[in-house]
Each structure stands twice: as C-alpha cells, then as structure tokens.
Protein backbone atom coordinates (compact mmCIF):
# COMPACT_ATOMS: atom_id res chain seq x y z
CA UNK A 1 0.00 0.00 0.00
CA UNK A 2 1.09 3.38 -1.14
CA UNK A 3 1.69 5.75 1.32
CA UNK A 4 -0.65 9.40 1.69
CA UNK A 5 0.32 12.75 2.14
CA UNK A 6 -2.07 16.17 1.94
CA UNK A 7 -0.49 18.50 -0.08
CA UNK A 8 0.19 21.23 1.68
CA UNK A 9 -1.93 24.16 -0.45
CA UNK A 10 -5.74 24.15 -1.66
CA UNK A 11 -5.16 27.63 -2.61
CA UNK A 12 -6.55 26.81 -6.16
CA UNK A 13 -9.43 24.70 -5.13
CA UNK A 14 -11.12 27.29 -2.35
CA UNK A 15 -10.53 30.05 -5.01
CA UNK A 16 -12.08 28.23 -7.90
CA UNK A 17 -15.32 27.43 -5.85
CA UNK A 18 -15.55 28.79 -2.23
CA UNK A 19 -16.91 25.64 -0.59
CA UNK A 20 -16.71 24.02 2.87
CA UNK A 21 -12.83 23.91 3.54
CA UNK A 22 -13.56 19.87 3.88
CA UNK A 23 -13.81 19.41 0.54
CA UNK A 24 -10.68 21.03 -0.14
CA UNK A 25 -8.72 17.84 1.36
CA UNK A 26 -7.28 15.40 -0.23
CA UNK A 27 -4.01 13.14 -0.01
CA UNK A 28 -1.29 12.06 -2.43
CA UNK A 29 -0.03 9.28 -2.86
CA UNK A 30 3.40 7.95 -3.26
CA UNK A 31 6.66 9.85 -3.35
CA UNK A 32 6.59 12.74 -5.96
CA UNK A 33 8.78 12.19 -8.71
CA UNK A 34 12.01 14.58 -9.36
CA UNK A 35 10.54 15.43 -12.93
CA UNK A 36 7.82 16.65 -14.56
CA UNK A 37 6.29 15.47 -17.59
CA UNK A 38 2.60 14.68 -19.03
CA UNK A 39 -0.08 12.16 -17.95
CA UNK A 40 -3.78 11.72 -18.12
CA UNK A 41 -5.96 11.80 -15.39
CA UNK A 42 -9.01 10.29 -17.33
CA UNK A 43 -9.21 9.69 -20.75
CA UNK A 44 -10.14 13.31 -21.72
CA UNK A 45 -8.07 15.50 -19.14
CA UNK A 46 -4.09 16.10 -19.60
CA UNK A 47 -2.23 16.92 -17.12
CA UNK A 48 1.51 17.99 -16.67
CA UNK A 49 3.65 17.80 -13.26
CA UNK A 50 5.09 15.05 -11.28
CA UNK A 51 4.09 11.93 -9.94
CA UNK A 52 3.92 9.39 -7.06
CA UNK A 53 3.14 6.39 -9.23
CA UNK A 54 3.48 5.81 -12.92
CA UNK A 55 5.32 7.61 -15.65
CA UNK A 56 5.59 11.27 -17.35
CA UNK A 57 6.50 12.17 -20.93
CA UNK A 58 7.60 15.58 -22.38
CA UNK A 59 5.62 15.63 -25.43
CA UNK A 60 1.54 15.39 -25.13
CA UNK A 61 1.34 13.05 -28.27
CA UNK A 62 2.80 10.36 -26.58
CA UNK A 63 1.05 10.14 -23.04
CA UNK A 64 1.06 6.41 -21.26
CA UNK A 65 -0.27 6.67 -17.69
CA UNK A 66 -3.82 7.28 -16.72
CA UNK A 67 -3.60 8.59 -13.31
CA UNK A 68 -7.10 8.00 -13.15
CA UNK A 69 -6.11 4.23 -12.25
CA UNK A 70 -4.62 4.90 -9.11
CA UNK A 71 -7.32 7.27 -7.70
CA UNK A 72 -9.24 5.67 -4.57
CA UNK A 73 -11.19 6.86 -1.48
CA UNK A 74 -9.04 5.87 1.30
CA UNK A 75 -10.69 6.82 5.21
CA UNK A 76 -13.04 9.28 3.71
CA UNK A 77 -10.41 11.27 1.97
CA UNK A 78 -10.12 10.93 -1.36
CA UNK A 79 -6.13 10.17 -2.65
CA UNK A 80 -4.45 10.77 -5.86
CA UNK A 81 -0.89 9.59 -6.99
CA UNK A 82 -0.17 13.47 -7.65
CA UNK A 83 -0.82 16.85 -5.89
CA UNK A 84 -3.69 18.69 -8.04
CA UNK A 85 -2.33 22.15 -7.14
CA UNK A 86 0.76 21.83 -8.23
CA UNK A 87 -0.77 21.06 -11.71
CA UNK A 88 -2.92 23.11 -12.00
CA UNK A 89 -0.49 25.99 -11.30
CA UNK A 90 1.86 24.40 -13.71
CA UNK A 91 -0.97 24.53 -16.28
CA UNK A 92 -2.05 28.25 -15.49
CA UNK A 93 1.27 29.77 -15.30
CA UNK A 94 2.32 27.83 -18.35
CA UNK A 95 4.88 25.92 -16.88
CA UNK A 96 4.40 23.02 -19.80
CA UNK A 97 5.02 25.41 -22.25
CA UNK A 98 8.08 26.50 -24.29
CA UNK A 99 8.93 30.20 -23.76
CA UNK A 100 9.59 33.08 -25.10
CA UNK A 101 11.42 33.22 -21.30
CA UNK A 102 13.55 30.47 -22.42
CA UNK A 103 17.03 30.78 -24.20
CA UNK A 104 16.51 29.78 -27.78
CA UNK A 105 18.90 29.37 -30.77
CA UNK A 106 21.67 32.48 -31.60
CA UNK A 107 19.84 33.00 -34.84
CA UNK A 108 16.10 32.79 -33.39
CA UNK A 109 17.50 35.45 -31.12
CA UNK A 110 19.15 37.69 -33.43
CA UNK A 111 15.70 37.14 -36.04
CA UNK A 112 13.46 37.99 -33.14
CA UNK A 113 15.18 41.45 -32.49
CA UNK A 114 15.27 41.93 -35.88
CA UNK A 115 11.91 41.84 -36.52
CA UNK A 116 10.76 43.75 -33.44
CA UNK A 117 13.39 46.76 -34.69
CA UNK A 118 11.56 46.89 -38.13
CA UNK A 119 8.48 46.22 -37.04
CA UNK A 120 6.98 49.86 -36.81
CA UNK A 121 8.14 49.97 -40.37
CA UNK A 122 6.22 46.64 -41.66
CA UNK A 123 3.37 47.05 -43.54
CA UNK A 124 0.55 44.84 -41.93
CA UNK A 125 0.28 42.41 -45.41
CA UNK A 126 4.14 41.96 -44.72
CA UNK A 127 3.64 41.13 -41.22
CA UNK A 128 0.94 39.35 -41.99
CA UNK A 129 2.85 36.96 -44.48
CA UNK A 130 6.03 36.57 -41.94
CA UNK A 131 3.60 35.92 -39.12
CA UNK A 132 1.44 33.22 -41.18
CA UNK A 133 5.35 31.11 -41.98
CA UNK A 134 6.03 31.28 -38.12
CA UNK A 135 2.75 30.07 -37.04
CA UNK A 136 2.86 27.69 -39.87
CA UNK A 137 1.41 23.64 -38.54
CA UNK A 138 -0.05 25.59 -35.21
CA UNK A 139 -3.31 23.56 -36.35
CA UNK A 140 -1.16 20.57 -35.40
CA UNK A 141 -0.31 21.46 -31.83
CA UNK A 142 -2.44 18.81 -29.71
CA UNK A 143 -2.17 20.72 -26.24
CA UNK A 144 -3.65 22.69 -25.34
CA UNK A 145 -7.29 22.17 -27.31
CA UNK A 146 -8.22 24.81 -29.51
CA UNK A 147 -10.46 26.98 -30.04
CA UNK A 148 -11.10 26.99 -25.68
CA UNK A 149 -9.16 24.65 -23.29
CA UNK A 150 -10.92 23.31 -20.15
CA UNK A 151 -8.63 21.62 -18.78
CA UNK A 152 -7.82 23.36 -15.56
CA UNK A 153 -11.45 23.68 -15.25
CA UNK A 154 -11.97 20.15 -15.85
CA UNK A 155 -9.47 18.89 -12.81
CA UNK A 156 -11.06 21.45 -10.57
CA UNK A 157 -14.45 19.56 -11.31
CA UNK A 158 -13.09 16.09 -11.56
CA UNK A 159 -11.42 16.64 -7.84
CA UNK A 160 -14.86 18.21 -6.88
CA UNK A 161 -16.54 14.87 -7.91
CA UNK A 162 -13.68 12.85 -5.97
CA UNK A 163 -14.15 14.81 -2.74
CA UNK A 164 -17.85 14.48 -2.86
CA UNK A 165 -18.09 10.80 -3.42
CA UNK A 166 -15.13 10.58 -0.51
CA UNK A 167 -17.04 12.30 1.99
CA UNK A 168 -20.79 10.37 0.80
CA UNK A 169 -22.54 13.86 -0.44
CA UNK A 170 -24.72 13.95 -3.29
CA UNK A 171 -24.62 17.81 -2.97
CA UNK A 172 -22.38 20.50 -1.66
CA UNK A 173 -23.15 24.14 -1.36
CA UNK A 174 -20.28 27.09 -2.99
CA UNK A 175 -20.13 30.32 -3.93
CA UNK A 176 -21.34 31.06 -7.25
CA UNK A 177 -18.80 32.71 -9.73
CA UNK A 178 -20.42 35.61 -10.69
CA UNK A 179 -22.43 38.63 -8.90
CA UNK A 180 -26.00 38.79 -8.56
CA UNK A 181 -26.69 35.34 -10.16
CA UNK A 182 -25.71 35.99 -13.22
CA UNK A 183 -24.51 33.18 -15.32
CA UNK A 184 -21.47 34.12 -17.34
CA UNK A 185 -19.28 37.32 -17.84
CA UNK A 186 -18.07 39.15 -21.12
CA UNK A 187 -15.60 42.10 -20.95
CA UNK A 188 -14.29 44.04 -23.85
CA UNK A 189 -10.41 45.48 -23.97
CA UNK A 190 -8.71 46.79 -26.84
CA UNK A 191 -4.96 47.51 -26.90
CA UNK A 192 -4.00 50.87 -28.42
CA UNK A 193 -0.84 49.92 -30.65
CA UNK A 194 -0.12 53.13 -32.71
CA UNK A 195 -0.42 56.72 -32.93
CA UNK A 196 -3.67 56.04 -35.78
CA UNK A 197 -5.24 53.78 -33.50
CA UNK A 198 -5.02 56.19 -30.49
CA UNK A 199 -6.76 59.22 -32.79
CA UNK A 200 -9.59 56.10 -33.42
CA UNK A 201 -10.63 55.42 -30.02
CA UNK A 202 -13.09 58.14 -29.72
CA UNK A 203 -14.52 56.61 -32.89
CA UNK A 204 -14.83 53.32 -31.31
CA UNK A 205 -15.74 54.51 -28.00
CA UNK A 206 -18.93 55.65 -30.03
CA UNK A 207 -19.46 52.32 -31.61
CA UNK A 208 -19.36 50.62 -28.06
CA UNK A 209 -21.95 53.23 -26.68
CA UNK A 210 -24.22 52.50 -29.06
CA UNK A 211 -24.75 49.07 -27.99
CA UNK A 212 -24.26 49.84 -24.66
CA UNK A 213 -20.85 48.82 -23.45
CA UNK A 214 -18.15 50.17 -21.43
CA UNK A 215 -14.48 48.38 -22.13
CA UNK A 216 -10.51 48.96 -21.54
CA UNK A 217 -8.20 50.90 -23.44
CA UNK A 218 -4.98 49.83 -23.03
CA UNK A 219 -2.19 52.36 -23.25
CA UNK A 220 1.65 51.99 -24.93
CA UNK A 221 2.98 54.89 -22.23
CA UNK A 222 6.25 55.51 -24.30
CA UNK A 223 7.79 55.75 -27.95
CA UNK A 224 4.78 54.11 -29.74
CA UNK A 225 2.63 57.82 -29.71
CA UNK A 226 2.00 60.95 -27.20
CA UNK A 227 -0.01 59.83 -24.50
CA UNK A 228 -1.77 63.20 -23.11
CA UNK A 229 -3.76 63.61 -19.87
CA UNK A 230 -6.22 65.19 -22.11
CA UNK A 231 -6.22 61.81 -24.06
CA UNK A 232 -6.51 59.73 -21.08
CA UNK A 233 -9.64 61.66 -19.70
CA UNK A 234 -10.97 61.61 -23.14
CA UNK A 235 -11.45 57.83 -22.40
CA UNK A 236 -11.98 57.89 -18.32
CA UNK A 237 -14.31 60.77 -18.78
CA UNK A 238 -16.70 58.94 -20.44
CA UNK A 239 -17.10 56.09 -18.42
CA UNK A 240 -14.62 54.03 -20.35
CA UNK A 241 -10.83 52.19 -18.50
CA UNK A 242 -7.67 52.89 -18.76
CA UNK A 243 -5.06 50.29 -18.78
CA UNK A 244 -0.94 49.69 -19.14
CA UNK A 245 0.10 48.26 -22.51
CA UNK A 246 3.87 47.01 -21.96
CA UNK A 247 6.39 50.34 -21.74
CA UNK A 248 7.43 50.39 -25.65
CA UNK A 249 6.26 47.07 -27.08
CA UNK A 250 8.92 46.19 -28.43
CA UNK A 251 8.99 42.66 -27.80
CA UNK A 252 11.49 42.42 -25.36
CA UNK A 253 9.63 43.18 -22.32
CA UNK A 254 10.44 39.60 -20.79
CA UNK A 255 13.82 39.02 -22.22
CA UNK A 256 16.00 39.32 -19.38
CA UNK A 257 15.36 39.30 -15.88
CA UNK A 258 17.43 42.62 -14.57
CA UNK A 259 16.20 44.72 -17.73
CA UNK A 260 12.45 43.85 -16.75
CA UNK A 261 12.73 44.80 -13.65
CA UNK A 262 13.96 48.41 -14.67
CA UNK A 263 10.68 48.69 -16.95
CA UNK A 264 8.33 47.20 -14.48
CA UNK A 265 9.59 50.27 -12.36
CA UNK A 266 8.87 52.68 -15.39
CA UNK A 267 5.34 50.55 -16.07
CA UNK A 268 4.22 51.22 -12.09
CA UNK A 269 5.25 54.45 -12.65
CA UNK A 270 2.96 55.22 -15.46
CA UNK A 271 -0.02 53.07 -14.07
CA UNK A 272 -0.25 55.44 -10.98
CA UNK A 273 -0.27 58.42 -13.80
CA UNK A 274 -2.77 56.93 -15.74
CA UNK A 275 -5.03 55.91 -12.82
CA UNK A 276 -5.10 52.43 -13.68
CA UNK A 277 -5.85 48.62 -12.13
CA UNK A 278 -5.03 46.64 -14.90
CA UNK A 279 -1.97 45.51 -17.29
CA UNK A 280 -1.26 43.85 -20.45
CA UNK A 281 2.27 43.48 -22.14
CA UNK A 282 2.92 44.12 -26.47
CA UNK A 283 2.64 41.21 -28.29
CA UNK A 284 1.32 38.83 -25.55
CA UNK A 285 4.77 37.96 -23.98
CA UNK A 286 4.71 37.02 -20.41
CA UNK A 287 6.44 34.96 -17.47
CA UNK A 288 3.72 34.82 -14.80
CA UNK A 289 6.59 33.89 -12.07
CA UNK A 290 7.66 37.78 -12.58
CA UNK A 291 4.18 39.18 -11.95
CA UNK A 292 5.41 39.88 -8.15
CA UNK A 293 7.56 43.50 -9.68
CA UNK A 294 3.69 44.59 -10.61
CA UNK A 295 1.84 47.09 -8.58
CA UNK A 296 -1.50 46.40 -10.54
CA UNK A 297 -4.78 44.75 -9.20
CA UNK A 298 -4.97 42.47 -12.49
CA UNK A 299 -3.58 41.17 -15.48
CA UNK A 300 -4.66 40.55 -19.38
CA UNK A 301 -1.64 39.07 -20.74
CA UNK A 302 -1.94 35.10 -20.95
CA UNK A 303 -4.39 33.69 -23.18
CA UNK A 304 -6.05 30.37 -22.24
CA UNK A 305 -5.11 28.66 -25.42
CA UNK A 306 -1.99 30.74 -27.33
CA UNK A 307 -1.37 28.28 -30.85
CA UNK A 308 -1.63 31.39 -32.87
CA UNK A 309 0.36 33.86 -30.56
CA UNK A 310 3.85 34.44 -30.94
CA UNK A 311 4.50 33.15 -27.65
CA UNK A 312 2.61 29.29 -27.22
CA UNK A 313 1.20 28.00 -24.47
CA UNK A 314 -2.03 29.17 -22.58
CA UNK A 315 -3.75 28.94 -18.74
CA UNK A 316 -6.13 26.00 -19.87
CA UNK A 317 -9.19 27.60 -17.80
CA UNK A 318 -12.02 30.47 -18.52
CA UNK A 319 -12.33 31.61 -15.20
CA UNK A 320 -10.03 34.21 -13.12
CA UNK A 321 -7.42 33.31 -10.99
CA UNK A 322 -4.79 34.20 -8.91
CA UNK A 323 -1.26 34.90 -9.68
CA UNK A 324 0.10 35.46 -6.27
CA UNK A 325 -1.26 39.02 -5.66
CA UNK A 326 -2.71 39.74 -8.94
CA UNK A 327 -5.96 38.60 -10.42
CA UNK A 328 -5.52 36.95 -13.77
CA UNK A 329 -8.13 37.83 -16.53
CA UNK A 330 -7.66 35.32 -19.03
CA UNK A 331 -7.81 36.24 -22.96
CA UNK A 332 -10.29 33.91 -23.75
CA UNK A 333 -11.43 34.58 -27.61
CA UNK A 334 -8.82 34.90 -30.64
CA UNK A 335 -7.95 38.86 -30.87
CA UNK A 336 -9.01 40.27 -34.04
CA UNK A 337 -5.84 40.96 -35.84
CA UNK A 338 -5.54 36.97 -35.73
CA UNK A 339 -9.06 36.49 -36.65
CA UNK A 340 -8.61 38.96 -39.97
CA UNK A 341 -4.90 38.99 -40.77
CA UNK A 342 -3.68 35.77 -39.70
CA UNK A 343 -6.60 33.32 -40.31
CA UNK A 344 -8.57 35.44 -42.75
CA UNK A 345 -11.69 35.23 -41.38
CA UNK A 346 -13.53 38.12 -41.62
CA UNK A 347 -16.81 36.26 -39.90
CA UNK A 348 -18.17 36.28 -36.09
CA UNK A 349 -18.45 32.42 -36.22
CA UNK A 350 -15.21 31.58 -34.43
CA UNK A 351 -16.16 34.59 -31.87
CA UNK A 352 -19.73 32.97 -31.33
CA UNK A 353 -18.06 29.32 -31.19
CA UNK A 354 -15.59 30.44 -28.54
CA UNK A 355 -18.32 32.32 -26.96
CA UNK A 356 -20.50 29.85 -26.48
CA UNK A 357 -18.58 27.02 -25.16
CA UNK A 358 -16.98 29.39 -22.61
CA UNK A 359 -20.83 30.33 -21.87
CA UNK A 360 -21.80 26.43 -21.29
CA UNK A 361 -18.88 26.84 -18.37
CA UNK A 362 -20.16 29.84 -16.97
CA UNK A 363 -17.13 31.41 -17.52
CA UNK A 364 -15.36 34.50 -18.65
CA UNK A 365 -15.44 35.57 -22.40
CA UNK A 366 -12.68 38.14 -23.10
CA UNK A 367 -12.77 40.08 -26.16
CA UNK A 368 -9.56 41.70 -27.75
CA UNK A 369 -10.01 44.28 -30.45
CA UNK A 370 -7.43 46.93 -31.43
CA UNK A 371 -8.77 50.37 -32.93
CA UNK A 372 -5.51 50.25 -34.96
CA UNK A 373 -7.27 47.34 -37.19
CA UNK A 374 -10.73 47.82 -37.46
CA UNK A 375 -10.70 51.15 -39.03
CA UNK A 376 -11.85 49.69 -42.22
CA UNK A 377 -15.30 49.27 -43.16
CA UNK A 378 -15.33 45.28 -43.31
CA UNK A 379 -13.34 44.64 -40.09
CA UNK A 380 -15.69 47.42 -38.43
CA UNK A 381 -19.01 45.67 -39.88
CA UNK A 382 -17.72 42.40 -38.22
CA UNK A 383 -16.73 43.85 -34.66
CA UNK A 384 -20.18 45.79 -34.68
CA UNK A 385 -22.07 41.81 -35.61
CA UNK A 386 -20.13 40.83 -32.44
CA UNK A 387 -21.20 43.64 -30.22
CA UNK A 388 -25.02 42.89 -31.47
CA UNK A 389 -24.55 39.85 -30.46
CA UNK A 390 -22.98 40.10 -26.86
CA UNK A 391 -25.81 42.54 -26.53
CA UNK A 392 -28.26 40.02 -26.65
CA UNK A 393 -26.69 37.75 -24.47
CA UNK A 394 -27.05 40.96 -21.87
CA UNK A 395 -30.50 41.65 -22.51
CA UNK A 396 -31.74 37.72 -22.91
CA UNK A 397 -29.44 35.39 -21.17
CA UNK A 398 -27.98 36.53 -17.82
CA UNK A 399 -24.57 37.71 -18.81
CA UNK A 400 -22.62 40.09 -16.47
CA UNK A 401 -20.81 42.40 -18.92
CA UNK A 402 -18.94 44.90 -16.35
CA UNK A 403 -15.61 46.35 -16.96
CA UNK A 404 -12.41 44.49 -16.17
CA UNK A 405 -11.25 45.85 -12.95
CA UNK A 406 -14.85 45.39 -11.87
CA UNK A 407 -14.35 41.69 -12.36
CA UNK A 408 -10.62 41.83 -10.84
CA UNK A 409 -12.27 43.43 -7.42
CA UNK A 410 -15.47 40.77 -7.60
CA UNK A 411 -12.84 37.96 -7.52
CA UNK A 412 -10.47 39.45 -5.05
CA UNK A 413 -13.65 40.37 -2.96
CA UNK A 414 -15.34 36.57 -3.93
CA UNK A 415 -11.86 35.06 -2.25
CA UNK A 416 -12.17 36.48 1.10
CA UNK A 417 -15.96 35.31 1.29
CA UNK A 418 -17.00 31.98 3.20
CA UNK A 419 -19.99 29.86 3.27
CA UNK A 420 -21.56 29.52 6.86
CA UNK A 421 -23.98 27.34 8.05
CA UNK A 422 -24.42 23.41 8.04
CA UNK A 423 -27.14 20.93 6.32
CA UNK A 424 -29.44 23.29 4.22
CA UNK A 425 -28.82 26.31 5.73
CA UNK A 426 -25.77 28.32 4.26
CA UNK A 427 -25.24 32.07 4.48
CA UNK A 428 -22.19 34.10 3.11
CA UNK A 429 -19.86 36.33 5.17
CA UNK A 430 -17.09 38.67 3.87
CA UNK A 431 -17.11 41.96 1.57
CA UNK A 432 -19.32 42.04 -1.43
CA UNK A 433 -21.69 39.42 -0.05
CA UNK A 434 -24.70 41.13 -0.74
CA UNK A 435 -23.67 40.66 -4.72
CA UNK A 436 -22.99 36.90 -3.62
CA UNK A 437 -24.86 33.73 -4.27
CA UNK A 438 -25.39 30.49 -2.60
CA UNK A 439 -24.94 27.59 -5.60
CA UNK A 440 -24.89 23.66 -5.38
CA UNK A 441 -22.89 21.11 -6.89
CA UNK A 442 -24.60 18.01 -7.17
CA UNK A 443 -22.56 14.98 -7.80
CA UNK A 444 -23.87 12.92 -11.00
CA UNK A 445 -22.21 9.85 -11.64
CA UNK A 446 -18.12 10.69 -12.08
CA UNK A 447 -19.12 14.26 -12.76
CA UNK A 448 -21.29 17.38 -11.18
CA UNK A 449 -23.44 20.09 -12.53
CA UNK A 450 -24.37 23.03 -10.99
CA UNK A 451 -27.53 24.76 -9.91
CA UNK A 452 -28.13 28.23 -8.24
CA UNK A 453 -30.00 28.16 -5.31
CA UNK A 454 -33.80 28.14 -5.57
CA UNK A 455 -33.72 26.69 -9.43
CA UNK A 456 -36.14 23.80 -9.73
CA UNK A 457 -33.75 22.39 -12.54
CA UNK A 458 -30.33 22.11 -13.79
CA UNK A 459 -29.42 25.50 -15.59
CA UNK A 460 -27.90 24.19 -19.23
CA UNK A 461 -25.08 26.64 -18.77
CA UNK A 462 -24.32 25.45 -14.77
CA UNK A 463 -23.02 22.16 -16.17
CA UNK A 464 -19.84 21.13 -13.78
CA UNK A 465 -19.35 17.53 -15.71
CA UNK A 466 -16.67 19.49 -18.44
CA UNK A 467 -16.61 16.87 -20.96
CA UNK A 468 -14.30 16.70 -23.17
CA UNK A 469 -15.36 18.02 -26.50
C-alpha cells in the first residue's frame, strides 16, 4: 500500500469554488517524482507535473499513464498519486510550455530582435505573411485544445466529484462565480498599438456606446505615440478604462530578468499616472513567475489557449485566478488581428463558437479588439455583428458584462468570502456578499453540474461535468 500525504496548499481549489474547507482535502499518494512530464488523469483530461506512481513524458502526443487508475477513497479522503495544485499551477502559469522566457537558438535570437526593430516599419500584409510562416502547422499542436481549453477547469471539477463521493454527499453548497446570479461574464479590452489607432478610439468609443458597453483601453505609455492627460480623460471621462500596454512594445519586455525589472519600475510608474488597475504586455509575452515587480490589481496578458500567438502555451481555464497578488483575466477569444490577418476570417463564427462554449462553463469571455485594425469598413461591420450579439446575451441570457477591474475586485472580494452554516442552511460572510450567491454542486455519476439556489432544474449553462469536447 502506497503511502498518503495532503499537499500542503488548496489555494486553487477554495478560489475556484468557495466551498466548505472539507472538501478542499485530499491526499497524495506515493513519493513525488524529481521530474515533470505529461499524464492523463481520465481519458479526456491532460495533465503535466510530477508523480507518485506511474510515468511522465515531455511531449503530449505520446502520453502512457492514466492517473485516473490509481485514484481511490481511502478513510473518507479521497487520494491521488499526484498533488492537483501543483498542476494546475503548472498549467495556469504555463509551466508546460516552451517560452519566449527560455534561451533559444543564436539566430532565433538575433531574427526575433530583428523583426521587433523593423516592425513599426512593416506594412501589416508583410507582417501578416512573416507571421502566417512562423505560425505555420499551429493547427497541429495537440495541447492545449483549440479553439477553448478546459482543462484546468476540468481537474477542478473532476477533484470536486472525488471529494464528494469521498465524503458520501450527493450535494455541496459554494459560492457562485459571478455577482448577482448571473450566469457568465463578457468584458471588452482593446490595446491601443499606434499613434492612428489612439486618434480612433473616440470613434470606437462611439461604436461601443451604441450598444451599450463600457471596455478597456490599453495604453503603450512611451515611444509608440503621445499619451496626453487630455487623451486619457478623453477615455476615463466617459465612463470608459484605462489600462498599461507594456512600456514600448517592443517585444522584449520579458527578455531578461534585470532589464524587466527596470521597466516594471517605469510601467508602475505610469499606471499610478494613468489611474489604472489593470496591465497587459505588447505582443502577448509574459512569465507569470515575474508578476510579483507589478503594482496592478490584475492582469490581461496570458491567453487560455496561445497556438496562434507568438508566444505558445495558454492557462487551460475560462475563469479568473490568482497569480500570487494579482488577479488573472484570461484572454479567452482569438484577438481580431488573428481572426482577420492571420486566419482570414472576416466572420463572427469563431467569436460565437468560442463564446458559447466558454458560456456552457459559466465562464469569462474576453474580447480583444485593437482600434488600430478595425478602421476599415469590413473589419468594423464584423466587430459591430459581435457587439449585437454580446448585446443580446445581456439583454436575454444573464450575462454580467462589467468592466475588467470590476471583475478583478469581484474575484479578489469573492476570495475572502466563506460559506456559513451546516445541512441546508448556508449564508455568506465577507465583503461584497450582498452581490454573492449560494450555488450547489450536485454529484452525478463521475461528474457534477451546478444549480443556483432556488432553481427547480439544472441550468444548461451550470453544467460542472466538463466533458471533453
């Protein structure tokens, strides 16, 4: 018989769902392994980290062992031959990933800074063209799953399931994600990249309004364009955010360690000028073990799947998180230079297909659109389709569509709640509870689905089960 530990965090867990702190135990089995490398825990859930029993590879094509084998309920706690946390904060801070971080080849080095020097002088069909040969077979990449990945959302159920079945519940109360019992979340953000697009965002500011959203601008604070306080309050005086885009994006904002920390100086610097909560670095780029140098409430900068990014990888989940201090907002839907330029589609359908499967997990769908490439009557046509059609979801379906530091201080506030109570009766304490909502997870089989409290039925979007598509 193996031997058990309990891990020593359920950070993850209690943040994700806000449950009785019982369900948050759970014990490992075995002596972790030195290395880390991919398994499965089920047939449709990858995972990547070490193990106490079985084997890891380093490439997701060839995965052998099925944690899912050595799972058992051993004196009411439920026991896996790996520690959950530490996968799923492998998996959300991209530690399975190649990096941008990492040292690469002389010449990849020396083409990189190349391009990033000429860049500002690249037309976009000649970026386009050099960006379509370096994303070339990213169709082929099997991990994570595009168009959405689940997977971090899928272990958080799957151990949800375990703990419940453990402990002999068929139902367990937690706090709902979202304010007010509403059922998913859509924010807007658009990334200001040059001194055209800057002059545009009154222009799109307009076309927002007149559907009836607020969103982020994002702000380059040096060399890209003049960034006046006239300009910012242009944008803050209407109701719209303002946001940190990188320092110069110029690519290099990660590239060494002592050099980043001189610009995340200069980038705290110009938040507390511009007034603002939030952050996203040029180009994507990011190492989410530097995040600590960052004075900001949240972060935009890792998408949940990144194939078609410069930079692969992605968080595998649609929900917020936590990256030690800062709140993580996830880019959940394909930015629209990508959409246009890179794939060619100049159609909502991927939008409304990454939409709604973030929408059948409740979770958060986060739309990137950059005034600098929508200026044009077709690319405008297809962003205003998308904005009649989040509308809708407002108006008809329950969908939260605040801006993003209002999400960032619902899930900071959401943490520092806790459920009360025993049996039937549950009440939540801490700030922001009167927003808050009582929601059950019943246990369904191997899987649960979710239901707010007082619903007769199963919601269709509350589903907790996160199969595999």
């Amino acid at each position: 018989m193996q031997d058990v530990r309990k891990p020593l965090m359920n950070h993850h867990f209690l943040d994700y769902y806000r449950c009785p702190d019982s369900l948050a135990q759970i014990g490992v089995k075995g002596s972790l392994s030195e290395d880390s490398g991919y398994f499965r825990w089920g047939e449709d859930t990858v995972c990547y980290g070490r193990t106490g029993l079985g084997s890891r590879v380093q490439d997701s094509r060839g995965i052998v062992y099925d944690a899912e084998c050595d799972a058992e309920i051993r004196d009411a706690v439920a026991c896996l031959p790996f520690d959950p946390e530490e996968v799923i904060e492998n998996l959300q801070r991209e530690r399975y990933s190649a990096h941008f971080r990492e040292p690469g080849s002389l010449s990849r080095t020396i083409l990189r800074k190349t391009y990033y020097l000429l860049r500002p002088y690249l037309s976009v069909p000649v970026r386009k063209h050099l960006q379509r040969i370096h994303l070339r077979n990213w169709d082929q990449i099997p991990f994570p799953e595009w168009p959405v990945d689940f997977t971090v959302d899928r272990i958080h159920a799957k151990r949800l399931a375990l703990a419940m079945r453990a402990q002999g519940v068929e139902r367990t109360p937690f706090i709902w994600f979202w304010p007010d019992g509403l059922r998913h979340c859509v924010i807007i953000t658009h990334d200001v990249e040059d001194e055209w697009g800057r002059d545009f965002c009154g222009r799109l500011m307009d076309m927002n309004d007149s559907f009836g959203f607020r969103s982020s601008f994002q702000i380059v604070p040096e060399v890209r364009y003049e960034v006046t306080d006239e300009f910012l309050k242009s944008i803050s005086g209407r109701g719209f955010e303002v946001n940190v885009h990188d320092l110069n994006h110029d690519g290099r904002l990660y590239a060494q360690r002592d050099e980043f920390l001189r610009r995340a100086q200069r980038i705290n610097e110009y938040g507390r000028r511009f007034g603002a909560s939030g952050f996203r670095s040029g180009i994507l780029y990011r190492n989410a073990d530097w995040y600590e140098a960052f004075d900001f409430s949240y972060d935009m900068s890792i998408p949940n799947v990144a194939h078609l990014d410069p930079q692969h990888g992605g968080c595998c989940t649609v929900m917020p998180f936590f990256v030690g201090k800062i709140v993580e907002l996830p880019l959940t839907c394909t930015q629209d230079y990508t959409l246009f330029q890179v794939l060619g589609h100049y159609s909502t359908d991927l939008w409304k297909q990454q939409i709604n499967r973030i929408r059948t997990h409740s979770g958060l769908v986060s739309i990137l659109v950059h005034p600098d490439y929508i200026m044009e009557p077709r690319p405008q046509d297809i962003y205003k389709q998308l904005l009649e059609y989040l509308a809708g979801l407002r108006d008809d379906d329950h969908t939260w569509t605040p801006l993003p530091r209002d999400v960032a201080q619902w899930w900071r506030q959401r943490s520092q709640m806790r459920l009360i109570g025993e049996g039937e009766e549950w009440q939540i304490e801490g700030p922001g509870k009167e927003r808050a909502c009582v929601a059950w997870a019943h246990l369904e089989g191997d899987h649960v689905s979710f239901r707010l409290e007082g619903e007769p039925t199963t919601h269709e979007s509350l589903t907790g089960s996160l199969q595999h598509h």
